[in-house]
PDBML (XML) file of the C-alpha atoms, coordinates in Angstrom:
<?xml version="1.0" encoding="UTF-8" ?>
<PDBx:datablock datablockName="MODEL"
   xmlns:PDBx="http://pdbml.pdb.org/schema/pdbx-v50.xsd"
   xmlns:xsi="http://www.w3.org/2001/XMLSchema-instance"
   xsi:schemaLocation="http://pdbml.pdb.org/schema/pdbx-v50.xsd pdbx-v50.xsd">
   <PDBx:atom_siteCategory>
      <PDBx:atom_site id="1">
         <PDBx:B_iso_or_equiv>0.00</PDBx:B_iso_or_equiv>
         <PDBx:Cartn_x>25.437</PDBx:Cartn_x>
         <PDBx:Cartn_y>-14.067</PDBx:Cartn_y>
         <PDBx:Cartn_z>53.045</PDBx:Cartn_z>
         <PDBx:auth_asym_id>A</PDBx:auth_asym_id>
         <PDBx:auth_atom_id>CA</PDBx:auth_atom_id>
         <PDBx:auth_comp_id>UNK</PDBx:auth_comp_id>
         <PDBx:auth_seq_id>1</PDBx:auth_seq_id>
         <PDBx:group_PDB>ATOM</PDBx:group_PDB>
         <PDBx:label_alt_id xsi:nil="true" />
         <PDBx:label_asym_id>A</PDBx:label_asym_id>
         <PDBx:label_atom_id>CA</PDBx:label_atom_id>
         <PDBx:label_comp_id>UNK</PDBx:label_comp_id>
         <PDBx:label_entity_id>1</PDBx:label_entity_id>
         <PDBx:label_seq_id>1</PDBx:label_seq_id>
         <PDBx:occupancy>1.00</PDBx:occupancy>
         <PDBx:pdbx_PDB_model_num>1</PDBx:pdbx_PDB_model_num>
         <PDBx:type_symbol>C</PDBx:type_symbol>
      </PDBx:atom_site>
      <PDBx:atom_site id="2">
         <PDBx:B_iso_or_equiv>0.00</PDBx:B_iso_or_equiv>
         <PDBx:Cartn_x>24.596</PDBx:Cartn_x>
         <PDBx:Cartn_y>-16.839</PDBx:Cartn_y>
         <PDBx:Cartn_z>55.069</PDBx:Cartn_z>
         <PDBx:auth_asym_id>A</PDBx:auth_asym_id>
         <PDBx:auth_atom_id>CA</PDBx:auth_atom_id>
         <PDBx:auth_comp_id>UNK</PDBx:auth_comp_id>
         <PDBx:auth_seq_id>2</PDBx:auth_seq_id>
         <PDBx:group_PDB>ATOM</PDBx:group_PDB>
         <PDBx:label_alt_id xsi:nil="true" />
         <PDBx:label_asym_id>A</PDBx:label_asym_id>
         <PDBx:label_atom_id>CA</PDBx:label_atom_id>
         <PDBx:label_comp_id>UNK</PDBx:label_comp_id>
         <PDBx:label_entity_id>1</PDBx:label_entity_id>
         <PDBx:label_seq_id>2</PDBx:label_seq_id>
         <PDBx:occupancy>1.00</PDBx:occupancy>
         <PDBx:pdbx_PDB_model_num>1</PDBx:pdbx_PDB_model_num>
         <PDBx:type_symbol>C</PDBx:type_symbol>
      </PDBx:atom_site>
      <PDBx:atom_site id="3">
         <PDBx:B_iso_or_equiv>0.00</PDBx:B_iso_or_equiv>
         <PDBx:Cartn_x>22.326</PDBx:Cartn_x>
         <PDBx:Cartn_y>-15.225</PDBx:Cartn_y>
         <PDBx:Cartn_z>57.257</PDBx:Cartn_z>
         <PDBx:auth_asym_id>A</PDBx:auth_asym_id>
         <PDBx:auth_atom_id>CA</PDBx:auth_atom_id>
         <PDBx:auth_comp_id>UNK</PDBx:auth_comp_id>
         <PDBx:auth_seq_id>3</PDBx:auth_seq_id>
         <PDBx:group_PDB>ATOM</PDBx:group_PDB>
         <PDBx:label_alt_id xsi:nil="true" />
         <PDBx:label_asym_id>A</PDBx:label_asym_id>
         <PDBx:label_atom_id>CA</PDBx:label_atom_id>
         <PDBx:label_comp_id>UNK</PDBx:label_comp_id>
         <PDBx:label_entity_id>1</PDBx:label_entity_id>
         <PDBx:label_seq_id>3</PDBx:label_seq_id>
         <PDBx:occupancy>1.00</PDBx:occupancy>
         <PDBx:pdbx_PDB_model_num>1</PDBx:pdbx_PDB_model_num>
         <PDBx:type_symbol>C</PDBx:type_symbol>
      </PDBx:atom_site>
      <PDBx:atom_site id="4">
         <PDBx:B_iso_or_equiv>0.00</PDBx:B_iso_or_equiv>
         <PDBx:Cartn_x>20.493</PDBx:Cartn_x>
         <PDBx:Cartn_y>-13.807</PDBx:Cartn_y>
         <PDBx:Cartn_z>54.331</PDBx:Cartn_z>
         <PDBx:auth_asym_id>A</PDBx:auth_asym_id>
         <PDBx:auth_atom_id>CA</PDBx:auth_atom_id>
         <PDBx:auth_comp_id>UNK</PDBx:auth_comp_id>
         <PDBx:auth_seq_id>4</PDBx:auth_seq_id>
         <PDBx:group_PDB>ATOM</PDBx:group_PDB>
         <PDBx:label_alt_id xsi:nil="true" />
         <PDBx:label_asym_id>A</PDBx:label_asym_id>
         <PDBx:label_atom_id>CA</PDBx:label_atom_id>
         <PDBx:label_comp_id>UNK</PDBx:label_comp_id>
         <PDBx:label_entity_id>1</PDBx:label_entity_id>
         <PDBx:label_seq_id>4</PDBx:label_seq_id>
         <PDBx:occupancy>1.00</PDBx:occupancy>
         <PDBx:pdbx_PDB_model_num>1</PDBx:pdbx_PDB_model_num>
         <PDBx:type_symbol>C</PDBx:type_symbol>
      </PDBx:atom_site>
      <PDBx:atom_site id="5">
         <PDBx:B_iso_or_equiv>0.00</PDBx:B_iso_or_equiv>
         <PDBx:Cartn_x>19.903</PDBx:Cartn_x>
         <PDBx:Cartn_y>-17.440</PDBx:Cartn_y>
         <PDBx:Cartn_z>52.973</PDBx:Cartn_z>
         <PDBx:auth_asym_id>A</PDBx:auth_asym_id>
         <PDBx:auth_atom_id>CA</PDBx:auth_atom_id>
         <PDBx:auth_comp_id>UNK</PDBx:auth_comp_id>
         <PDBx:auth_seq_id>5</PDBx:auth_seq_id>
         <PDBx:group_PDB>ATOM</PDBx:group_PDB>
         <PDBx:label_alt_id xsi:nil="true" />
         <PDBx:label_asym_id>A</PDBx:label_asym_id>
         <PDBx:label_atom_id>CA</PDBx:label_atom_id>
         <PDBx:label_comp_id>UNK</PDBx:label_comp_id>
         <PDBx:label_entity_id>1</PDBx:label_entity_id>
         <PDBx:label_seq_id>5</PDBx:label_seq_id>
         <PDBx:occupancy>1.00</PDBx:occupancy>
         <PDBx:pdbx_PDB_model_num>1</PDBx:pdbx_PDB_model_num>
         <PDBx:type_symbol>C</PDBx:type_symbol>
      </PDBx:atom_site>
      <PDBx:atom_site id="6">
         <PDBx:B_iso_or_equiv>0.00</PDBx:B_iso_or_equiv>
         <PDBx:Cartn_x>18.685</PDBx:Cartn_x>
         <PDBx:Cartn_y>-18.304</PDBx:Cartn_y>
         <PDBx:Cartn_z>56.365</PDBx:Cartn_z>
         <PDBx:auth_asym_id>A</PDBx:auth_asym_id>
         <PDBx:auth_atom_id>CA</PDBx:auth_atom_id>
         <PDBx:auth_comp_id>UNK</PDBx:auth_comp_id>
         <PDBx:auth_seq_id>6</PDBx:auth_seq_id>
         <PDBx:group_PDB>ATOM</PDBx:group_PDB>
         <PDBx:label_alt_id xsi:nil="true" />
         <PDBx:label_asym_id>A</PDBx:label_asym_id>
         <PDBx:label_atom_id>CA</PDBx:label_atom_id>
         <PDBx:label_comp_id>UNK</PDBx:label_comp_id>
         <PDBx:label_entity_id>1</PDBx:label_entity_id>
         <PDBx:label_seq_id>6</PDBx:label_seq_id>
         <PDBx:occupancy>1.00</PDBx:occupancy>
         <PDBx:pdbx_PDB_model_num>1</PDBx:pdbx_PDB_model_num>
         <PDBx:type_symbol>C</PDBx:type_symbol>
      </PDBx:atom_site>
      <PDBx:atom_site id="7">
         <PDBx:B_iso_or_equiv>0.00</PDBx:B_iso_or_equiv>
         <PDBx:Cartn_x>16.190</PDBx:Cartn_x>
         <PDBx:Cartn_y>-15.066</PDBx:Cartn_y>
         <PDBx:Cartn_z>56.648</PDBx:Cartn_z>
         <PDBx:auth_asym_id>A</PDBx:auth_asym_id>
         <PDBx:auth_atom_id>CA</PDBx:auth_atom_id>
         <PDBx:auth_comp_id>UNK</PDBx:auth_comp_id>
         <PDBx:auth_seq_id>7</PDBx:auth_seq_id>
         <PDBx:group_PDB>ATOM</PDBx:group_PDB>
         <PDBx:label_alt_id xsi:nil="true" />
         <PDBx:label_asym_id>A</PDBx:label_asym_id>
         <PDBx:label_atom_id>CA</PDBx:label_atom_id>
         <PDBx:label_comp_id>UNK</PDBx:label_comp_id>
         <PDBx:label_entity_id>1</PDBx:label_entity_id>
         <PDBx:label_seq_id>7</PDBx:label_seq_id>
         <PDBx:occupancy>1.00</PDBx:occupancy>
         <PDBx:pdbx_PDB_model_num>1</PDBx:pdbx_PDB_model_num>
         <PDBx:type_symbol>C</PDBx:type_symbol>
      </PDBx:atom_site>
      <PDBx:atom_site id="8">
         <PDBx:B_iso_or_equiv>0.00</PDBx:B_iso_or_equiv>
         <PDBx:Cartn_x>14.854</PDBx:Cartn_x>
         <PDBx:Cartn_y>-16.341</PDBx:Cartn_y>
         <PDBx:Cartn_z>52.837</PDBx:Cartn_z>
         <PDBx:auth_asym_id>A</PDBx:auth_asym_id>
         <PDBx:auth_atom_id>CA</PDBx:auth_atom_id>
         <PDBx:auth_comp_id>UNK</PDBx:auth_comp_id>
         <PDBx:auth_seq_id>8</PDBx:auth_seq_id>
         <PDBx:group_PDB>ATOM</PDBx:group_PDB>
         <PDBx:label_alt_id xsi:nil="true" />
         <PDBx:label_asym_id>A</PDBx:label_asym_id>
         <PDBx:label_atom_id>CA</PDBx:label_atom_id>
         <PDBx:label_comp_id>UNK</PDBx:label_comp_id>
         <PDBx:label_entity_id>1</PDBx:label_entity_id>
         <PDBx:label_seq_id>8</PDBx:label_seq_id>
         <PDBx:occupancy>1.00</PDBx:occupancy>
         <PDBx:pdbx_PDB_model_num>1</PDBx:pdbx_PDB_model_num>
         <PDBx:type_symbol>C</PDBx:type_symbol>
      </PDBx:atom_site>
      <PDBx:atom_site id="9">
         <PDBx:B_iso_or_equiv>0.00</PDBx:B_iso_or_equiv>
         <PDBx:Cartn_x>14.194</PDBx:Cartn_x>
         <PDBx:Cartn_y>-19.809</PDBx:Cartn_y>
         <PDBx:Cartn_z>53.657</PDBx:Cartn_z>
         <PDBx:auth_asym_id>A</PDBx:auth_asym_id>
         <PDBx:auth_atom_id>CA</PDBx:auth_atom_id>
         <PDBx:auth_comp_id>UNK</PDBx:auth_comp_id>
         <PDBx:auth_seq_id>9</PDBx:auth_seq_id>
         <PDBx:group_PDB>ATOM</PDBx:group_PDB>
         <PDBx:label_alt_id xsi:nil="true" />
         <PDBx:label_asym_id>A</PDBx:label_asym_id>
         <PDBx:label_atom_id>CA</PDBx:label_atom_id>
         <PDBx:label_comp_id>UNK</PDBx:label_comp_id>
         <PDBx:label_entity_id>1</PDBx:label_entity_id>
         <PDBx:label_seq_id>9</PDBx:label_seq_id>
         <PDBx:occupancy>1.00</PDBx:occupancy>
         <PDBx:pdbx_PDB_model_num>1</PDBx:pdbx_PDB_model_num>
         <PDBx:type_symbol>C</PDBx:type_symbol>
      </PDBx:atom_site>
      <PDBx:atom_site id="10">
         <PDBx:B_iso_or_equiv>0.00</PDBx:B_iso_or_equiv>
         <PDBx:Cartn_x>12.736</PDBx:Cartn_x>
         <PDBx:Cartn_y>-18.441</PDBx:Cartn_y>
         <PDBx:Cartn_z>56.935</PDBx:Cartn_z>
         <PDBx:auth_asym_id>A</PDBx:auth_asym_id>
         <PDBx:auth_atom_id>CA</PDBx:auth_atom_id>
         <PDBx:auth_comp_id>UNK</PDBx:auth_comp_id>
         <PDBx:auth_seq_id>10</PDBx:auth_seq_id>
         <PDBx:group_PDB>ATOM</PDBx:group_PDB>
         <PDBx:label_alt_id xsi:nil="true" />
         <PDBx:label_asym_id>A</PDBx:label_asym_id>
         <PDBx:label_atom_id>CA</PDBx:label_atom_id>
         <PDBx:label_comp_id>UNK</PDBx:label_comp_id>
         <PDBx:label_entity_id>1</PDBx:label_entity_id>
         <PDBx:label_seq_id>10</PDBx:label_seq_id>
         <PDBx:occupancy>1.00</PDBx:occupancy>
         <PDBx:pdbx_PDB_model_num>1</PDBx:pdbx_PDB_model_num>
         <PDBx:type_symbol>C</PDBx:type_symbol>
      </PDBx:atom_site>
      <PDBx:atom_site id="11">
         <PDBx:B_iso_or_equiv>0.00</PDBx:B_iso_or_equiv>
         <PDBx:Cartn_x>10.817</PDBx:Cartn_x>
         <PDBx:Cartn_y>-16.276</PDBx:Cartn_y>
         <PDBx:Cartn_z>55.085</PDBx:Cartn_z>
         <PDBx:auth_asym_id>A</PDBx:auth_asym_id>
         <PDBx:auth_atom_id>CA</PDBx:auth_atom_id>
         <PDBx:auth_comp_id>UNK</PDBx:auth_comp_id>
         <PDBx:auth_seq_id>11</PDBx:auth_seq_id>
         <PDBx:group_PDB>ATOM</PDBx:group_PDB>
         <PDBx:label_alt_id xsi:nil="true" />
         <PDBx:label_asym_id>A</PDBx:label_asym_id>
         <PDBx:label_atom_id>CA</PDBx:label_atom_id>
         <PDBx:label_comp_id>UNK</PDBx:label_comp_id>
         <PDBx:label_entity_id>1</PDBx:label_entity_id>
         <PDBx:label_seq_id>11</PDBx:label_seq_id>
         <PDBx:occupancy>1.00</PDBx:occupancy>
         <PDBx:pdbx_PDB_model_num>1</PDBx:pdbx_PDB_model_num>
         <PDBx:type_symbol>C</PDBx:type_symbol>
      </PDBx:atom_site>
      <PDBx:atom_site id="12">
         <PDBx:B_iso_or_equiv>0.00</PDBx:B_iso_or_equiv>
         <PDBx:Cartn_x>9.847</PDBx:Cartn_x>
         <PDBx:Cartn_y>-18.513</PDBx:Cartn_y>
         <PDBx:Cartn_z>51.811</PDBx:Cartn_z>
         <PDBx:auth_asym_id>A</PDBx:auth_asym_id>
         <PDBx:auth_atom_id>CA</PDBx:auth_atom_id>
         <PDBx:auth_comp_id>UNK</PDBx:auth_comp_id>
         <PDBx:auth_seq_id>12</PDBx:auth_seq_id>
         <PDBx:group_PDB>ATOM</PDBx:group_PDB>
         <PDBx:label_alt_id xsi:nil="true" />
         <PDBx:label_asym_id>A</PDBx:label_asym_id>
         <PDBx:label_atom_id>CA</PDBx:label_atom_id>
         <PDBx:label_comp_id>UNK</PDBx:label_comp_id>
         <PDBx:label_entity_id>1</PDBx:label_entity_id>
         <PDBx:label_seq_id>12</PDBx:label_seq_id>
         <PDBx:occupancy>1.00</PDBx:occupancy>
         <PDBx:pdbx_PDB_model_num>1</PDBx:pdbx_PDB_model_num>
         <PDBx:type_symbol>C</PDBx:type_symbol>
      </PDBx:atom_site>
      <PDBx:atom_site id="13">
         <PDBx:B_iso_or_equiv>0.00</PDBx:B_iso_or_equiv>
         <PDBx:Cartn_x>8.708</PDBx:Cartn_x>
         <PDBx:Cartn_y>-20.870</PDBx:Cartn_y>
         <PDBx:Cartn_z>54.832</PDBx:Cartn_z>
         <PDBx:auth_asym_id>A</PDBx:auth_asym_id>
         <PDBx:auth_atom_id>CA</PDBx:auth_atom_id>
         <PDBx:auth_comp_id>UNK</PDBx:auth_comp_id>
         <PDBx:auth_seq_id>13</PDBx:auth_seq_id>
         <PDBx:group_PDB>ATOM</PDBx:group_PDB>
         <PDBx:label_alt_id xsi:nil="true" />
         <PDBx:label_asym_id>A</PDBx:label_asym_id>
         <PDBx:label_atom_id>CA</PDBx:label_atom_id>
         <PDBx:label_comp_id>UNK</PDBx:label_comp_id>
         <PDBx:label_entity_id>1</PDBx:label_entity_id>
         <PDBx:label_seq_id>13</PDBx:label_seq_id>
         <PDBx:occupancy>1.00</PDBx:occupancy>
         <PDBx:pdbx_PDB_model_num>1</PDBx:pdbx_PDB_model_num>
         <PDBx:type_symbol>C</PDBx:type_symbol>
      </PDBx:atom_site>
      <PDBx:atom_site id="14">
         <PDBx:B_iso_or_equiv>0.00</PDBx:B_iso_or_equiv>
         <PDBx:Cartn_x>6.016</PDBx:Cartn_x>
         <PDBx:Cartn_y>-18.918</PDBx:Cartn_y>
         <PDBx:Cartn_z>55.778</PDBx:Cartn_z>
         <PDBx:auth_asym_id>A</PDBx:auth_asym_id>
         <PDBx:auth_atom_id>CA</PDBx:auth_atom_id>
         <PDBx:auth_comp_id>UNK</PDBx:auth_comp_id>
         <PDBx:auth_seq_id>14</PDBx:auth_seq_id>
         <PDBx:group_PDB>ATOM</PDBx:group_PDB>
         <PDBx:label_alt_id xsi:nil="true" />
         <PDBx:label_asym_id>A</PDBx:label_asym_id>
         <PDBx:label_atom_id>CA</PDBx:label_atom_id>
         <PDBx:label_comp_id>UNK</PDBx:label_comp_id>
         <PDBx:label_entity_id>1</PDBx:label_entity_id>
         <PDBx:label_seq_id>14</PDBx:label_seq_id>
         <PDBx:occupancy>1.00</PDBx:occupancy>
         <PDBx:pdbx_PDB_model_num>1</PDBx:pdbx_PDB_model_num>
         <PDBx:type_symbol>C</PDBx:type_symbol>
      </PDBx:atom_site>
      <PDBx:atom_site id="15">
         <PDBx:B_iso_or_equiv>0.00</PDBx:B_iso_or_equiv>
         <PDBx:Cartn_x>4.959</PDBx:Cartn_x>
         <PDBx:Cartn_y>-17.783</PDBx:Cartn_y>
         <PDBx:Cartn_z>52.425</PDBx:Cartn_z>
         <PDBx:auth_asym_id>A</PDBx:auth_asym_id>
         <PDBx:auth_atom_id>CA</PDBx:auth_atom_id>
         <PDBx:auth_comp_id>UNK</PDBx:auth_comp_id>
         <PDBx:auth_seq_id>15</PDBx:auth_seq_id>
         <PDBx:group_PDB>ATOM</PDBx:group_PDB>
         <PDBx:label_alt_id xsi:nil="true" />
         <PDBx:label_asym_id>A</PDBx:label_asym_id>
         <PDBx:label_atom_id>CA</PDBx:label_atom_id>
         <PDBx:label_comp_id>UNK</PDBx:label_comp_id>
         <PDBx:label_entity_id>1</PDBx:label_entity_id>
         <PDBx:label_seq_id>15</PDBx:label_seq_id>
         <PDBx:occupancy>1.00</PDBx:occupancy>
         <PDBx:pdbx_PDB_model_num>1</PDBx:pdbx_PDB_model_num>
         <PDBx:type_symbol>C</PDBx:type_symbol>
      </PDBx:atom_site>
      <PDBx:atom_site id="16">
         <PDBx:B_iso_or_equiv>0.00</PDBx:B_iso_or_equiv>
         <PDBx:Cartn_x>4.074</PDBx:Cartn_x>
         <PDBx:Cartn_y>-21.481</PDBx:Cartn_y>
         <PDBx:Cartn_z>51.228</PDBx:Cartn_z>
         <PDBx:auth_asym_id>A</PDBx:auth_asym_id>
         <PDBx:auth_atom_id>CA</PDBx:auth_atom_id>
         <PDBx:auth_comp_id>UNK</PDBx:auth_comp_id>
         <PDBx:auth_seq_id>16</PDBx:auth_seq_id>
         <PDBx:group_PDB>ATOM</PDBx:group_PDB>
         <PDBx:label_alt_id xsi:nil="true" />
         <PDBx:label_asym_id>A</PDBx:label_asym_id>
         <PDBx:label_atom_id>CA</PDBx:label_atom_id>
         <PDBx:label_comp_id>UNK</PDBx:label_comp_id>
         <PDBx:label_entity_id>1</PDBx:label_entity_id>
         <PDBx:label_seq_id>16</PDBx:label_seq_id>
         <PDBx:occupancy>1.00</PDBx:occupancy>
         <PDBx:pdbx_PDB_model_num>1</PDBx:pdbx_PDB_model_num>
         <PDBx:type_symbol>C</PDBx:type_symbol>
      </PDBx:atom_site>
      <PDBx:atom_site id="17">
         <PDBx:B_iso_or_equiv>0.00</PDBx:B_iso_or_equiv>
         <PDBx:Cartn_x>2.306</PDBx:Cartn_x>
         <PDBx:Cartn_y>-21.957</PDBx:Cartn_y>
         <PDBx:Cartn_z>54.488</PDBx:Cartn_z>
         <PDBx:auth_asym_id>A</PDBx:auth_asym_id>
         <PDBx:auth_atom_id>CA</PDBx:auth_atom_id>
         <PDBx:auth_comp_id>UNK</PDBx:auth_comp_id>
         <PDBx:auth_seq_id>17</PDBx:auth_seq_id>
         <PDBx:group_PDB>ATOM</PDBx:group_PDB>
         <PDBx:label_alt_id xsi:nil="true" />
         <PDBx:label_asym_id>A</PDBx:label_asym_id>
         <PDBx:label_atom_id>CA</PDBx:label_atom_id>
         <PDBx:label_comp_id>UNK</PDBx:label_comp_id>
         <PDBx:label_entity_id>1</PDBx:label_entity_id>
         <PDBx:label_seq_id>17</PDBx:label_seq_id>
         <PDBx:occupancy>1.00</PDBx:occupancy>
         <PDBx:pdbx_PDB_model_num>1</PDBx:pdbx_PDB_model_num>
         <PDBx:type_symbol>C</PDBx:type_symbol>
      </PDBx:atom_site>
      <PDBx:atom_site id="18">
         <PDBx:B_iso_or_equiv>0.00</PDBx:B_iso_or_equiv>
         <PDBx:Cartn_x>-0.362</PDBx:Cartn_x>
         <PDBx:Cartn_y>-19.445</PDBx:Cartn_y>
         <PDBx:Cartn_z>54.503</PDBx:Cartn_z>
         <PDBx:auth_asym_id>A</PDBx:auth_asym_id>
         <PDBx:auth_atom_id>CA</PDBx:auth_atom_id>
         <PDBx:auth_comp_id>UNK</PDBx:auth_comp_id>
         <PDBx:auth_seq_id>18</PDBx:auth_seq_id>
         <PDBx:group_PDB>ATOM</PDBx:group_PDB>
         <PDBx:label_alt_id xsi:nil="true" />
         <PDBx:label_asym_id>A</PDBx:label_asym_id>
         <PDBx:label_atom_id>CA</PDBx:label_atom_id>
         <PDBx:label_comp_id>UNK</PDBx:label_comp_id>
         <PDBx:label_entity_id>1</PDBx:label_entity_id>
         <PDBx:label_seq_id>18</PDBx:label_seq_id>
         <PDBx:occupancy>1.00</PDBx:occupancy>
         <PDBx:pdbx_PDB_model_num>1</PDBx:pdbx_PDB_model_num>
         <PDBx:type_symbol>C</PDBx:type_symbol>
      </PDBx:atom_site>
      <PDBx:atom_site id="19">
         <PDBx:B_iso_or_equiv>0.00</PDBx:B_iso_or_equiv>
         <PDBx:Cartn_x>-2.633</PDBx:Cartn_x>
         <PDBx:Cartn_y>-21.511</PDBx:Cartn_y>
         <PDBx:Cartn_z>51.760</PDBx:Cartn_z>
         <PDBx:auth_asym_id>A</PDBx:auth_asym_id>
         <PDBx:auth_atom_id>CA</PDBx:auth_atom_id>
         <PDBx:auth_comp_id>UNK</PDBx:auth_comp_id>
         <PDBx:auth_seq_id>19</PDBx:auth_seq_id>
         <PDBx:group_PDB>ATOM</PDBx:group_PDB>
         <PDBx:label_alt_id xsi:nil="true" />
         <PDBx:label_asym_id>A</PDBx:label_asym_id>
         <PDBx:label_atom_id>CA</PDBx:label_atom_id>
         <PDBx:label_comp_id>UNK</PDBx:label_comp_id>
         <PDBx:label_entity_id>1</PDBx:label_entity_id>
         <PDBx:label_seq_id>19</PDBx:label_seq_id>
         <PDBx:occupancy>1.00</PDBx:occupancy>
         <PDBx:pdbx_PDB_model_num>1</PDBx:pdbx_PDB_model_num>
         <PDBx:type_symbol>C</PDBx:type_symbol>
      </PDBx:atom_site>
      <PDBx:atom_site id="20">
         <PDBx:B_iso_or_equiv>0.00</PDBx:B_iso_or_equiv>
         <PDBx:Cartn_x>-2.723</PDBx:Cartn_x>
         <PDBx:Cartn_y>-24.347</PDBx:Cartn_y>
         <PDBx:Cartn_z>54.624</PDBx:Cartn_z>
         <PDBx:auth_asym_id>A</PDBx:auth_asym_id>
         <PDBx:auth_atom_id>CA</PDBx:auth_atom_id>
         <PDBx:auth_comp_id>UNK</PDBx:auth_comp_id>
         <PDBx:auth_seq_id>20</PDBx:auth_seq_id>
         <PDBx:group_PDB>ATOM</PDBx:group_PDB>
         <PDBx:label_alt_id xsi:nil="true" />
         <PDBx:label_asym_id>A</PDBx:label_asym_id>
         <PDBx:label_atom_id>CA</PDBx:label_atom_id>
         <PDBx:label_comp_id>UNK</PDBx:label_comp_id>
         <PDBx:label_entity_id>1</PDBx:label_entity_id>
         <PDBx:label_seq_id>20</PDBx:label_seq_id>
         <PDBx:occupancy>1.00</PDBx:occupancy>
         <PDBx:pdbx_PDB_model_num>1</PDBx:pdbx_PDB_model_num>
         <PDBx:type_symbol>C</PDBx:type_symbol>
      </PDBx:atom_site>
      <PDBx:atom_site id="21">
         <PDBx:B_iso_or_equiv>0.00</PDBx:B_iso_or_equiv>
         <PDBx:Cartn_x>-4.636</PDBx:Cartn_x>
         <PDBx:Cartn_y>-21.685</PDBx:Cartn_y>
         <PDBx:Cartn_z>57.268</PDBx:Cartn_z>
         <PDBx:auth_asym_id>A</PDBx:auth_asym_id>
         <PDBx:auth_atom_id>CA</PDBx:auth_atom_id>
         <PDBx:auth_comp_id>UNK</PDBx:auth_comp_id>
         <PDBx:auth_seq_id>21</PDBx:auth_seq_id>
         <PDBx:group_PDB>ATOM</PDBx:group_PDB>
         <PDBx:label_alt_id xsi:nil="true" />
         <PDBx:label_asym_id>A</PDBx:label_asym_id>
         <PDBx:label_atom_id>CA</PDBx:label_atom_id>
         <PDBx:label_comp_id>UNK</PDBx:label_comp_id>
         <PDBx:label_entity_id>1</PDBx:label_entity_id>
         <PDBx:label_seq_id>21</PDBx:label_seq_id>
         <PDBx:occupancy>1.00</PDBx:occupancy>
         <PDBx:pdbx_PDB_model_num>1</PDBx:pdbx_PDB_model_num>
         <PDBx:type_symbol>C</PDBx:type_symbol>
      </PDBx:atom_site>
      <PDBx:atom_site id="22">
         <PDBx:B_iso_or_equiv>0.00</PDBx:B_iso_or_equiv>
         <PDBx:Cartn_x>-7.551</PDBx:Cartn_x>
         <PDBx:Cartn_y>-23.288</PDBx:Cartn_y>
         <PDBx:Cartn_z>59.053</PDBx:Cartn_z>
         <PDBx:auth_asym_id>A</PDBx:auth_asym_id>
         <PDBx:auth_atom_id>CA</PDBx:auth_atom_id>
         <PDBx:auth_comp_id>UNK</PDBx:auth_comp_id>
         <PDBx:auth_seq_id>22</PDBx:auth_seq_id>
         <PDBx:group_PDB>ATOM</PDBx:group_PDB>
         <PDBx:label_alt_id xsi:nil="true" />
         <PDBx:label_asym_id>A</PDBx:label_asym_id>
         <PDBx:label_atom_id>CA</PDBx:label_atom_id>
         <PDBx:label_comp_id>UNK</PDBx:label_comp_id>
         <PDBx:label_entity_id>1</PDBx:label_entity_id>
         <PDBx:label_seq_id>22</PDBx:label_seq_id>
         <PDBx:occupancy>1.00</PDBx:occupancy>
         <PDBx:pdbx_PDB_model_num>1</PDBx:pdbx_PDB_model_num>
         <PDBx:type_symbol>C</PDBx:type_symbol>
      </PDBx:atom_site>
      <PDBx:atom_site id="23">
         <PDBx:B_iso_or_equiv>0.00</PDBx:B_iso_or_equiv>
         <PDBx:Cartn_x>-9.188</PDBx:Cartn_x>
         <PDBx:Cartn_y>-20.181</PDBx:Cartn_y>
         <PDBx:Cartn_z>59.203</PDBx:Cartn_z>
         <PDBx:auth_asym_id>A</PDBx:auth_asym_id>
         <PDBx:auth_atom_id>CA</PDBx:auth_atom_id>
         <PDBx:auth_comp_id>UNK</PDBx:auth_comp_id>
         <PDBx:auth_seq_id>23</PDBx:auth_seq_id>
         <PDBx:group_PDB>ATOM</PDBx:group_PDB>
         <PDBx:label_alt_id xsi:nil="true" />
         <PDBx:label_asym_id>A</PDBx:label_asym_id>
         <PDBx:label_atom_id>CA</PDBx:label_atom_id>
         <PDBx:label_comp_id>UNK</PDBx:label_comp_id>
         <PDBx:label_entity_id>1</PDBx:label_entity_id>
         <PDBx:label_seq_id>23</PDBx:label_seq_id>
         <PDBx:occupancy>1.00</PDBx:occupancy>
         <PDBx:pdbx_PDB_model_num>1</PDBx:pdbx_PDB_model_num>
         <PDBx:type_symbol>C</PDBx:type_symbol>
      </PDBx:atom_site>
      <PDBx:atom_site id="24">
         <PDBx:B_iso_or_equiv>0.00</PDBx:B_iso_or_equiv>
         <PDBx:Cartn_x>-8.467</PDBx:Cartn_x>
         <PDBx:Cartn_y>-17.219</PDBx:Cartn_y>
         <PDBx:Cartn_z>57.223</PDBx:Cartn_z>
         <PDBx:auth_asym_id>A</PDBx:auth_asym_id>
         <PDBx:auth_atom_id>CA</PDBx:auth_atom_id>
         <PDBx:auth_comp_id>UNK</PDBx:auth_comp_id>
         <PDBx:auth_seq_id>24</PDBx:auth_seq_id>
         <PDBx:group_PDB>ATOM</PDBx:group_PDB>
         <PDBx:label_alt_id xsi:nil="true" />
         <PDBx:label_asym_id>A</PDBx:label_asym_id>
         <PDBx:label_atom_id>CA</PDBx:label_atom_id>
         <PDBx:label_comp_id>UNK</PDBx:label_comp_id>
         <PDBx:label_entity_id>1</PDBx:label_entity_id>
         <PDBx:label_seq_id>24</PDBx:label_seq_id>
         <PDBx:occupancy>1.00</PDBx:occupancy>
         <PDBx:pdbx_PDB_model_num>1</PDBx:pdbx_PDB_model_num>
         <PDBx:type_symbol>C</PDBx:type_symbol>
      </PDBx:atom_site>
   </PDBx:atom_siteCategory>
</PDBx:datablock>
């Protein structure tokens, strides 16, 4: 279960990053 939390932040990481691209 932990691991899963880990792979969600991980992935919820990268999802609210992608706006901030220099260059789409």
């Amino acid at each position: 279960f932990f691991w899963l939390v880990i792979m969600i932040i991980f992935a919820y990481a990268d999802y609210i990053t992608r706006p901030w691209e220099p260059v789409p």
